[in-house]
N, C-alpha and C. Protein backbone atom coordinates (compact mmCIF):
# COMPACT_ATOMS: atom_id res chain seq x y z
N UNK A 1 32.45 9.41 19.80
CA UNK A 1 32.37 7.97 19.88
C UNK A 1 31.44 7.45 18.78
N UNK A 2 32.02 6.25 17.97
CA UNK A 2 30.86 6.02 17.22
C UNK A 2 29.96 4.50 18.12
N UNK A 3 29.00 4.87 18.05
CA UNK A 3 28.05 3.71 18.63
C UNK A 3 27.60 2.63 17.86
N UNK A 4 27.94 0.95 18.26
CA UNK A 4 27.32 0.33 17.55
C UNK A 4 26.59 -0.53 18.22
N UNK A 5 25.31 -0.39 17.36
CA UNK A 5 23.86 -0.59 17.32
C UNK A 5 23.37 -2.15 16.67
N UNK A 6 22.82 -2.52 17.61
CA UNK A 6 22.19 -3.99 17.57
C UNK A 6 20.59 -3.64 17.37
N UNK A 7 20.58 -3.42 16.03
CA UNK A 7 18.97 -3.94 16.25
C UNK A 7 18.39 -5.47 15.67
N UNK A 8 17.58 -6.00 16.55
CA UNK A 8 17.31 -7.55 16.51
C UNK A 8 15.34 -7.57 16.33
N UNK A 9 15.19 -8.32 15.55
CA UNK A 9 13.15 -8.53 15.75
C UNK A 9 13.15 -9.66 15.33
N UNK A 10 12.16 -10.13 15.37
CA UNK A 10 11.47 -11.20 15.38
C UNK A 10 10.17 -10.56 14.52
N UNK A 11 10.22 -11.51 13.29
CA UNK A 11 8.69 -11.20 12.53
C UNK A 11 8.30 -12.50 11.70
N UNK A 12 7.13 -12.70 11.35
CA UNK A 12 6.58 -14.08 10.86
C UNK A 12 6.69 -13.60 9.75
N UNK A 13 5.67 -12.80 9.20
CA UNK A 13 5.80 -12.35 7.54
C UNK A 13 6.37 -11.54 7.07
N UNK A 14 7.31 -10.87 7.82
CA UNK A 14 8.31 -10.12 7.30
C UNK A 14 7.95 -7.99 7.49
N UNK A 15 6.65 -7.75 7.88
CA UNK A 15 6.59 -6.45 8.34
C UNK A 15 7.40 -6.09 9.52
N UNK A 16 7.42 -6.86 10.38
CA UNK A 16 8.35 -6.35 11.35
C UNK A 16 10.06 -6.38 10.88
N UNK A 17 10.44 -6.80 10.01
CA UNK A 17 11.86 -7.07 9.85
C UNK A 17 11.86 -5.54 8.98
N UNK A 18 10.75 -5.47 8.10
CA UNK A 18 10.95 -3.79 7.26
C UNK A 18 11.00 -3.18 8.11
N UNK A 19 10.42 -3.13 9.25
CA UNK A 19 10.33 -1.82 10.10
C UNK A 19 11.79 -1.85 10.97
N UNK A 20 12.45 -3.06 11.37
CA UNK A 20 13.65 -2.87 11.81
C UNK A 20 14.37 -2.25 10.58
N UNK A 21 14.64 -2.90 9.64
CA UNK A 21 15.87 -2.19 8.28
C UNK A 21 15.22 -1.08 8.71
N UNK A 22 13.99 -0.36 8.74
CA UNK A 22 14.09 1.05 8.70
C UNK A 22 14.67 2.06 9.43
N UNK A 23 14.41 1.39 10.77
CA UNK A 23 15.11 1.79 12.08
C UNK A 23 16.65 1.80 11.76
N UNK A 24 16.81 0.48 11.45
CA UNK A 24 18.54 0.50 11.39
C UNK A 24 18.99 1.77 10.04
N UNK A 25 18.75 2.08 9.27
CA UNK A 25 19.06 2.90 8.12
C UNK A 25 18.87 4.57 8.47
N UNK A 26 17.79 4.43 9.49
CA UNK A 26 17.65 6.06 10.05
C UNK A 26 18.91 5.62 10.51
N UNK A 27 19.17 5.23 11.79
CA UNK A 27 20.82 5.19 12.73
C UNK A 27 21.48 5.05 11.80
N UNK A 28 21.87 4.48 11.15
CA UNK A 28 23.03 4.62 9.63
C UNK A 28 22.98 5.91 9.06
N UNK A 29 22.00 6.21 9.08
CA UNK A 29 22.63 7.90 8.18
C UNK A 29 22.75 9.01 9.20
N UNK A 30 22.54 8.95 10.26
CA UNK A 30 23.12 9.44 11.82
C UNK A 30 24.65 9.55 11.88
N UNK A 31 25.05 8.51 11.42
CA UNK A 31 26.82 8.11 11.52
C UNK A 31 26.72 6.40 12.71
N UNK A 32 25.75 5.98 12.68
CA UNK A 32 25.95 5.01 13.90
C UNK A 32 26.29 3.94 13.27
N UNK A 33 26.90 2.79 13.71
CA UNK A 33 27.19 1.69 12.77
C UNK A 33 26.18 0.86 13.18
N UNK A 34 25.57 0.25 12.53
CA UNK A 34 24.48 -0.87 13.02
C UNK A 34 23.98 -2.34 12.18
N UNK A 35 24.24 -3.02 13.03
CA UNK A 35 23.37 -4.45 12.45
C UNK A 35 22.24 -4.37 12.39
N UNK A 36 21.06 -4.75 11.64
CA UNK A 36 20.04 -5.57 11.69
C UNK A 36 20.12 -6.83 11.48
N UNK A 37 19.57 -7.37 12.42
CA UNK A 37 19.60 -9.30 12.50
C UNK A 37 18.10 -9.74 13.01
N UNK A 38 17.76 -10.88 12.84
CA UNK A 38 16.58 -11.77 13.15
C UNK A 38 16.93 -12.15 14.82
N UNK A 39 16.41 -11.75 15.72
CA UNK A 39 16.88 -12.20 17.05
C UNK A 39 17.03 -13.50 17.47
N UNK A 40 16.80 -14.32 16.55
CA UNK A 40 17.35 -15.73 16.82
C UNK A 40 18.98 -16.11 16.09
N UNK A 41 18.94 -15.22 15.41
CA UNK A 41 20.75 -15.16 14.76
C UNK A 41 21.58 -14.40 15.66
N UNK A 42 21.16 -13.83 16.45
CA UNK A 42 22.02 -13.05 17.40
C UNK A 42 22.95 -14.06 18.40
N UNK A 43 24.11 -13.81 18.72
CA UNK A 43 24.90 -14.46 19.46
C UNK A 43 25.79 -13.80 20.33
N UNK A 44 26.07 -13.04 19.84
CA UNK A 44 26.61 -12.44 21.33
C UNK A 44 26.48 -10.71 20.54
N UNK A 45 26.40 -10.44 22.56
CA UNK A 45 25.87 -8.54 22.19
C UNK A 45 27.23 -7.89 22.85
N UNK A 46 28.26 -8.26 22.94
CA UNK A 46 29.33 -8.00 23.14
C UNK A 46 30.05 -6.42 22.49
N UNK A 47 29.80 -6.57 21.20
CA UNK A 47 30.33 -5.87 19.92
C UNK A 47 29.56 -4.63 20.45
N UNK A 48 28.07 -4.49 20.81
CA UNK A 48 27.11 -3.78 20.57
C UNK A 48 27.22 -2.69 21.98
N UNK A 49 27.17 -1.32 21.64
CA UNK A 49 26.98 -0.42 22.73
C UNK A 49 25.20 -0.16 23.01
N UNK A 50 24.42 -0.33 22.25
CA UNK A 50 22.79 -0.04 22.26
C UNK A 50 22.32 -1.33 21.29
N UNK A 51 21.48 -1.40 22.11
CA UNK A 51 20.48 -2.73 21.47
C UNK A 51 18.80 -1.59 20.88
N UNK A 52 18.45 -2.38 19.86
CA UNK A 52 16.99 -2.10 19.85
C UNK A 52 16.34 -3.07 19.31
N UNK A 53 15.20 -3.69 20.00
CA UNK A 53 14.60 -5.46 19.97
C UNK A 53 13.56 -4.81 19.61
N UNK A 54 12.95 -5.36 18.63
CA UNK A 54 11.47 -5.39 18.12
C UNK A 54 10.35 -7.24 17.76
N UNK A 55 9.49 -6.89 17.91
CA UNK A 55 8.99 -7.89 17.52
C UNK A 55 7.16 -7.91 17.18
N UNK A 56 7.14 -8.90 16.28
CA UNK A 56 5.64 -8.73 16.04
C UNK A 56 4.73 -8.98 17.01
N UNK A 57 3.16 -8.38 16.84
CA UNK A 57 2.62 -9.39 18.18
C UNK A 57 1.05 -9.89 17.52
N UNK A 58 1.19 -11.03 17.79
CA UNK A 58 0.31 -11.57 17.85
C UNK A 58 -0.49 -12.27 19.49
N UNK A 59 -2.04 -11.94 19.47
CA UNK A 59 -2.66 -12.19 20.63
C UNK A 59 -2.39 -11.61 21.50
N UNK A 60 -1.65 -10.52 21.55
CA UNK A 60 -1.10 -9.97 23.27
C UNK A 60 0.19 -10.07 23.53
N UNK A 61 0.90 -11.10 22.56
CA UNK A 61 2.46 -11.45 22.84
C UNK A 61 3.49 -11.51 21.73
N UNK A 62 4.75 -11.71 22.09
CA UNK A 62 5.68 -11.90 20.94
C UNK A 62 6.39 -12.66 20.19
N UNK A 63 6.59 -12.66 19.55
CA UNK A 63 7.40 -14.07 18.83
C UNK A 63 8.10 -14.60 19.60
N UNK A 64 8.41 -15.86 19.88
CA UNK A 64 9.08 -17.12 20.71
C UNK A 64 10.49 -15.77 20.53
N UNK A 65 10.90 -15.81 19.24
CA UNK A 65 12.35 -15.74 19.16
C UNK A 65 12.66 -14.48 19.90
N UNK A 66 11.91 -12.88 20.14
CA UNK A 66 11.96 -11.91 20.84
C UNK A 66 11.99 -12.36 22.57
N UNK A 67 11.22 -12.93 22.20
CA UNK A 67 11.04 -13.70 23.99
C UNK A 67 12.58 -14.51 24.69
N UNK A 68 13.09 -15.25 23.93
CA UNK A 68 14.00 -15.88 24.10
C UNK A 68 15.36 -14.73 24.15
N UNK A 69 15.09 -14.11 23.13
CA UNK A 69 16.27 -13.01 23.07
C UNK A 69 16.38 -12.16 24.84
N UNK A 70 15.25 -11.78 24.88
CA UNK A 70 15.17 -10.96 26.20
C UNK A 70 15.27 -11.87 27.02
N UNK A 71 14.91 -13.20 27.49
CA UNK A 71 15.84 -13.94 28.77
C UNK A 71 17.12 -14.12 28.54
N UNK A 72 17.54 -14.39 27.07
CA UNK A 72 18.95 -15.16 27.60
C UNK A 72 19.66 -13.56 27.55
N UNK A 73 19.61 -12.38 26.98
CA UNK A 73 20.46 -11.33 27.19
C UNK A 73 19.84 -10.64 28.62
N UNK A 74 18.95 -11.31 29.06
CA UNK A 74 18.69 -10.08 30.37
C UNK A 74 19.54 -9.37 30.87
N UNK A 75 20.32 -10.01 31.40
CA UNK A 75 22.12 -9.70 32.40
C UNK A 75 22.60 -8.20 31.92
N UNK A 76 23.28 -8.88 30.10
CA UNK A 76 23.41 -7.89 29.73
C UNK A 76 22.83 -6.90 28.96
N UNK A 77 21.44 -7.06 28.66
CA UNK A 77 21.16 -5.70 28.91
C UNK A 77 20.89 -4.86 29.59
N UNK A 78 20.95 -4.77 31.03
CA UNK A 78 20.94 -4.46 32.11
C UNK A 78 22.05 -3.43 31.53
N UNK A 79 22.80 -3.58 31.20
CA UNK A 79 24.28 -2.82 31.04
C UNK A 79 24.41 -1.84 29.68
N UNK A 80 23.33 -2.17 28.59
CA UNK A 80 23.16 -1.77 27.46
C UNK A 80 22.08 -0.64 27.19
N UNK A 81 22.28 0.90 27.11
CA UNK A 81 20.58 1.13 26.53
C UNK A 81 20.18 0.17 25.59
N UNK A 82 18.78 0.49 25.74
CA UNK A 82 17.65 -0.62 24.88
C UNK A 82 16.45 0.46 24.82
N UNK A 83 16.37 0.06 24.25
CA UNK A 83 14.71 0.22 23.45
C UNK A 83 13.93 -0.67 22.69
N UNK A 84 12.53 -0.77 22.74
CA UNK A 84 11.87 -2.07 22.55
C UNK A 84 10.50 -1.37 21.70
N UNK A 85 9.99 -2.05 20.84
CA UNK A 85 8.89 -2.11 20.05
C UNK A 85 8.27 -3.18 19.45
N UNK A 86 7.30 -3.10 19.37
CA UNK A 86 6.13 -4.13 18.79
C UNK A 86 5.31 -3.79 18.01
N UNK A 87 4.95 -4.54 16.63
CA UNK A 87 4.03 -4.10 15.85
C UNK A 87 3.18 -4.94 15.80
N UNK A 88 2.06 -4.55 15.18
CA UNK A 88 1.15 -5.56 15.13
C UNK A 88 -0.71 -4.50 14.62
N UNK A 89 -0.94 -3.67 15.25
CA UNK A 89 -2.09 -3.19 15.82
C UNK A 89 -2.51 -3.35 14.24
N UNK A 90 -3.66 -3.40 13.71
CA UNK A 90 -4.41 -2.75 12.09
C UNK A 90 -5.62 -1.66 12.44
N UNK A 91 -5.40 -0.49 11.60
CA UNK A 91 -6.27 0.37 12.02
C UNK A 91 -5.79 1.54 11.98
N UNK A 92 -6.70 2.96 11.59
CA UNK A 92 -6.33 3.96 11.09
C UNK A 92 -6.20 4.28 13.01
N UNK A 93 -5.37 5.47 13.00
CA UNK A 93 -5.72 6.31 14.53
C UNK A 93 -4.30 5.42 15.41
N UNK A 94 -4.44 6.04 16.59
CA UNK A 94 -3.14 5.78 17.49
C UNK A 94 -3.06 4.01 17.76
N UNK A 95 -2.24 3.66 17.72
CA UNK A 95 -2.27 2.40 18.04
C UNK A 95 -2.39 1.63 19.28
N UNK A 96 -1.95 2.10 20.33
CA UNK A 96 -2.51 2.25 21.66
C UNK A 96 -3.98 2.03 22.04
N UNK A 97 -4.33 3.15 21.23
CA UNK A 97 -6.41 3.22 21.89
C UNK A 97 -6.43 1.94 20.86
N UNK A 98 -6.30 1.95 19.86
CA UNK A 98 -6.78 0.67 19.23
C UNK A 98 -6.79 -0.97 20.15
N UNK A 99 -5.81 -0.83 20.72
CA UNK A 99 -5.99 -2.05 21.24
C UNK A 99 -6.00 -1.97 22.81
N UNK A 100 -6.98 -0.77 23.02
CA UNK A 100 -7.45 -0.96 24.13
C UNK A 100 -6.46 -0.63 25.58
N UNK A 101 -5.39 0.31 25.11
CA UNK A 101 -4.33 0.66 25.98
C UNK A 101 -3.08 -0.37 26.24
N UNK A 102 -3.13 -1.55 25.68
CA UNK A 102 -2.03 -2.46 25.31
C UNK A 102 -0.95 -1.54 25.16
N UNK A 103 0.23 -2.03 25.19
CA UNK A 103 1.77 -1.63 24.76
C UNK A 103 2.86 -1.99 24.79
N UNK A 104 2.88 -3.35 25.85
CA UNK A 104 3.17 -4.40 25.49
C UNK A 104 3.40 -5.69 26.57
N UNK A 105 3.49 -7.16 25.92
CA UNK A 105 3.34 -8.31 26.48
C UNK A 105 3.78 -8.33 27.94
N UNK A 106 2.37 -8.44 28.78
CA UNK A 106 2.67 -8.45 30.07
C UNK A 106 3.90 -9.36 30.77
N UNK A 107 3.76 -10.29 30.34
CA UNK A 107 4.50 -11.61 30.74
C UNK A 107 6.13 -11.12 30.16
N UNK A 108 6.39 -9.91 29.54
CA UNK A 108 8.18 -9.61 29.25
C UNK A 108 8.20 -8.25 30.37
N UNK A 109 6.98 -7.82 30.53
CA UNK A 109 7.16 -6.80 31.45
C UNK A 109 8.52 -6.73 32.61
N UNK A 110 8.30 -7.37 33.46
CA UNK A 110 9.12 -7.75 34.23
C UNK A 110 10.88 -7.39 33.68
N UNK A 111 10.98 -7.98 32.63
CA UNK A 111 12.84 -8.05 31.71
C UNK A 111 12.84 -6.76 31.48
N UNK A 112 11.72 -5.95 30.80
CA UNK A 112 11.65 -4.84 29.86
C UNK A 112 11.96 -3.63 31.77
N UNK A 113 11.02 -3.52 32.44
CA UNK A 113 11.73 -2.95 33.45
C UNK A 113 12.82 -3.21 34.63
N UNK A 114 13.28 -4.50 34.29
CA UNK A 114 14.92 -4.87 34.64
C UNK A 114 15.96 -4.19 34.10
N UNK A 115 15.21 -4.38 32.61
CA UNK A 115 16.69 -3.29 32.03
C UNK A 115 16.51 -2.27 31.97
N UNK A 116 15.23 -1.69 32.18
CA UNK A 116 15.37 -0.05 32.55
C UNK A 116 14.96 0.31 30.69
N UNK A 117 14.39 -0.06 29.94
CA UNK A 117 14.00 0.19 28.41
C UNK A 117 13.85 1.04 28.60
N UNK A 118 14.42 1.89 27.63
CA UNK A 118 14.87 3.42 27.49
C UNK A 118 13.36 4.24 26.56
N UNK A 119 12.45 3.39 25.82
CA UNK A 119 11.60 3.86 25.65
C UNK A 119 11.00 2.24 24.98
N UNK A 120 9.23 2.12 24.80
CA UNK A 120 8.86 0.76 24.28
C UNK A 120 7.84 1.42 23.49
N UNK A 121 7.73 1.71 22.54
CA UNK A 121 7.09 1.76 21.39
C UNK A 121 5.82 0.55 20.91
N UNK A 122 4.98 0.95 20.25
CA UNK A 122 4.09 0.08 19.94
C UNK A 122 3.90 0.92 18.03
N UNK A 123 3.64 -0.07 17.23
CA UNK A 123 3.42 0.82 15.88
C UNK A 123 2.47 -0.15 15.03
N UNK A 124 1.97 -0.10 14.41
CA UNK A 124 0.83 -0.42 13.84
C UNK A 124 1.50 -1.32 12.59
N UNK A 125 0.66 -2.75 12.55
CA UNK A 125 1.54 -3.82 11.47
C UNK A 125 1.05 -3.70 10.02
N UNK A 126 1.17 -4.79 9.21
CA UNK A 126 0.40 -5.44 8.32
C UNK A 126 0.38 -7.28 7.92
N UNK A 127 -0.76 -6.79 7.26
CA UNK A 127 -1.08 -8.18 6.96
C UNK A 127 -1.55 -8.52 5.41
N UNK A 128 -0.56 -9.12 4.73
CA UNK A 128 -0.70 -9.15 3.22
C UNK A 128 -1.25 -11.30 3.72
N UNK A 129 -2.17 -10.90 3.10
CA UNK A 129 -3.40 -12.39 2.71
C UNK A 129 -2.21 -13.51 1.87
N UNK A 130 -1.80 -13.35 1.14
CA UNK A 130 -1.02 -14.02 0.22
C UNK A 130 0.35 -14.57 1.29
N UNK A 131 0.70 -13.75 2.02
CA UNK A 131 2.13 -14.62 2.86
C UNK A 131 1.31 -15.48 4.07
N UNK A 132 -0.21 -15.48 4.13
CA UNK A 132 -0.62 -16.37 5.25
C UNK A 132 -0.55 -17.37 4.85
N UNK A 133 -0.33 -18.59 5.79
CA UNK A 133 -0.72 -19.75 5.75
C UNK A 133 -2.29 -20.52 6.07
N UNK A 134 -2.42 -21.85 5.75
CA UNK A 134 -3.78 -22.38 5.78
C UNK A 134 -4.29 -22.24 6.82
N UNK A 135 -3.69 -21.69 8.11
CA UNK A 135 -4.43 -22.02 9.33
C UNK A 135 -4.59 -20.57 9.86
N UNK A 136 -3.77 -19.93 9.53
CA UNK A 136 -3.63 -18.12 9.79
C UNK A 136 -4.88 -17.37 8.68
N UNK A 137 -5.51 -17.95 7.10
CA UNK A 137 -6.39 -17.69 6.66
C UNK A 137 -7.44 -17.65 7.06
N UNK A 138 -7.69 -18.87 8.08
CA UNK A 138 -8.83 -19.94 8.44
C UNK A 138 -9.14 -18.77 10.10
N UNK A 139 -7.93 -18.04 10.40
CA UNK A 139 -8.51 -17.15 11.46
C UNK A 139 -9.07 -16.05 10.85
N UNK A 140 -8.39 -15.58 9.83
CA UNK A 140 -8.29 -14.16 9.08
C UNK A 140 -10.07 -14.50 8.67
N UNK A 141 -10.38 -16.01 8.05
CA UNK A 141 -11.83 -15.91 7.54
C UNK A 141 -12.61 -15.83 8.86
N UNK A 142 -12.40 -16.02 10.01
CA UNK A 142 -13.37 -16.34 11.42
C UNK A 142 -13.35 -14.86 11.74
N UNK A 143 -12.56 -14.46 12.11
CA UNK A 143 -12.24 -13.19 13.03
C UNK A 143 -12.01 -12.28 12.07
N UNK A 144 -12.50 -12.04 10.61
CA UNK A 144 -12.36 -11.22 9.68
C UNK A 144 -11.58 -9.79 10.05
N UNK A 145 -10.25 -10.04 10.63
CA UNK A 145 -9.47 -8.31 11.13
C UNK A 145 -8.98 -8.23 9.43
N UNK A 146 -8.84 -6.24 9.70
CA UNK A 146 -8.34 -5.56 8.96
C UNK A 146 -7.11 -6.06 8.22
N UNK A 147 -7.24 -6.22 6.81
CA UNK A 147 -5.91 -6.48 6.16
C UNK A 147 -5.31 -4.90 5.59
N UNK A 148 -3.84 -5.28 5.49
CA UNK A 148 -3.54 -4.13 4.45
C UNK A 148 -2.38 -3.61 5.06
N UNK A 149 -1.74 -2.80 4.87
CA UNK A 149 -0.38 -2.25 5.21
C UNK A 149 -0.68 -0.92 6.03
N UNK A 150 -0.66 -0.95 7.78
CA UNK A 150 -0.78 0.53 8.58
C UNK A 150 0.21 1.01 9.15
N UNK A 151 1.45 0.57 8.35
CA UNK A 151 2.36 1.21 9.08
C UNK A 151 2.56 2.12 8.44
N UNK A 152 3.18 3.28 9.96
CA UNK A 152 3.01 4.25 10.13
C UNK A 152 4.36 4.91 9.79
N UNK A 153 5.46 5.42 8.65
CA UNK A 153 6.34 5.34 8.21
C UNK A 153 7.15 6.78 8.67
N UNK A 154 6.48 7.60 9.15
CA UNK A 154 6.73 8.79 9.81
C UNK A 154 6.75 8.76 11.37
N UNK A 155 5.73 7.98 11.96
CA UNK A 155 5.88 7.43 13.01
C UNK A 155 7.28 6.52 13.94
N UNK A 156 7.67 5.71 12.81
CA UNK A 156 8.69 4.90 13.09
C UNK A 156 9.87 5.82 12.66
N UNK A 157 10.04 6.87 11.85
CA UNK A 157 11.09 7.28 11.15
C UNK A 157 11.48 8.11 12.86
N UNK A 158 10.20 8.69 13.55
CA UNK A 158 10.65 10.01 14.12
C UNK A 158 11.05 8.95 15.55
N UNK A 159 10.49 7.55 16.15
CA UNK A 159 10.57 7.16 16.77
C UNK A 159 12.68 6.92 16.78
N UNK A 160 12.73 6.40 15.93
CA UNK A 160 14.30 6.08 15.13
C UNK A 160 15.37 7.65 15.51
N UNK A 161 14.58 8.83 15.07
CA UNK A 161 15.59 9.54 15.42
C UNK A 161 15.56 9.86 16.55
N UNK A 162 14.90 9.95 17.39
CA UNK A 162 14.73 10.11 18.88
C UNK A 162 15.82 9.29 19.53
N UNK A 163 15.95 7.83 19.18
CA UNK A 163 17.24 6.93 19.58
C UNK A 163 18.31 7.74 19.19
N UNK A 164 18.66 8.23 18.23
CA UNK A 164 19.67 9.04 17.45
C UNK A 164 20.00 10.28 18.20
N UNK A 165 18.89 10.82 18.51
CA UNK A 165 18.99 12.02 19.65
C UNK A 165 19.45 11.65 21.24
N UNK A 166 18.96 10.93 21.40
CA UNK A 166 19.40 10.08 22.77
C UNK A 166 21.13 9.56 22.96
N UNK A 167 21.03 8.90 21.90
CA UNK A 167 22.80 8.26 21.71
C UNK A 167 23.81 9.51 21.04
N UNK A 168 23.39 10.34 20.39
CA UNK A 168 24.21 11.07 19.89
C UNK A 168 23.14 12.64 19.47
N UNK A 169 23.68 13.25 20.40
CA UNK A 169 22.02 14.54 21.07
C UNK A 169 22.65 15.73 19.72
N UNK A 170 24.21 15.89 19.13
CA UNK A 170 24.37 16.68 18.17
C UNK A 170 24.28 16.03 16.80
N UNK A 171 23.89 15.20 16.49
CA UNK A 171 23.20 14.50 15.00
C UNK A 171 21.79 14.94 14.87
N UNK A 172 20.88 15.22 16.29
CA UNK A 172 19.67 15.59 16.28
C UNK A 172 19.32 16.97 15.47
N UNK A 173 20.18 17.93 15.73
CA UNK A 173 20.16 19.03 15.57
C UNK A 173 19.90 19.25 14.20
């Protein structure tokens, strides 16, 4: 069977959308057919045998548009494997302890074990100074967090084939 793969995120400056293409391109050279889309361009998951939703996080939570994605598909993903991730964390070391055992937005909890998420990932973001805006600087100068690029590119690669192993267990091999 060939499987096709919906992966959807939500990202402000654009690290989370690299880390989906990456995801989607491991499953592409698997044999899987797959979209990557912005989860607010998504319209129907019809087409799609596996979903994988990502999104950035800021404060504890996720982009409006990840949020919205997971109510209005609840139903059906109920019916879909899924898998879910969030980036965001800055900082050398596991991303988890970094933020204090976080993993993800309490308030989607609830959807994320409705549909039974087949695994929820957390991976470490970035933050390039130059794509902020005047008011996102104005935190970056208060709350001086870590800039710089921590994603974890082996991390996400092996996370990616694990889906690959899951949906199709002799591509793993």
């Amino acid at each position: 069977m060939t499987y096709r793969i919906l992966v959807a995120y939500a990202s402000k400056h654009g690290a989370t959308a690299e880390i989906a293409r990456k995801i989607g391109d491991i499953l592409g050279q698997a044999g899987l057919k797959v979209n990557v889309l912005p989860a607010d361009k998504v319209i129907d998951l019809t087409p799609f045998d596996a979903v994988v939703l990502g999104s950035a996080v800021y404060a504890g939570s996720w982009c409006q548009e990840a949020i919205k994605f997971l109510e209005d598909y609840k139903t059906l993903l109920t019916k879909l494997p899924v898998w879910l991730f969030s980036s965001g964390p800055m900082g050398e070391g596991d991303p988890v302890s970094l933020v204090n055992g976080w993993h993800f937005p309490s308030a989607q909890r609830p959807i994320a074990d409705r549909i039974h998420a087949r695994d929820i990932a957390l991976f470490h973001g970035a933050i390039d100074l130059e794509k902020l805006n005047f008011a996102e600087k104005q935190i970056v100068k208060e709350f001086k967090p870590l800039l710089g690029d921590y994603r974890d590119w082996d991390a996400i690669t092996k996370w990616a084939v694990s889906i690959v192993a899951s949906l199709r267990p002799e591509v793993a091999e």
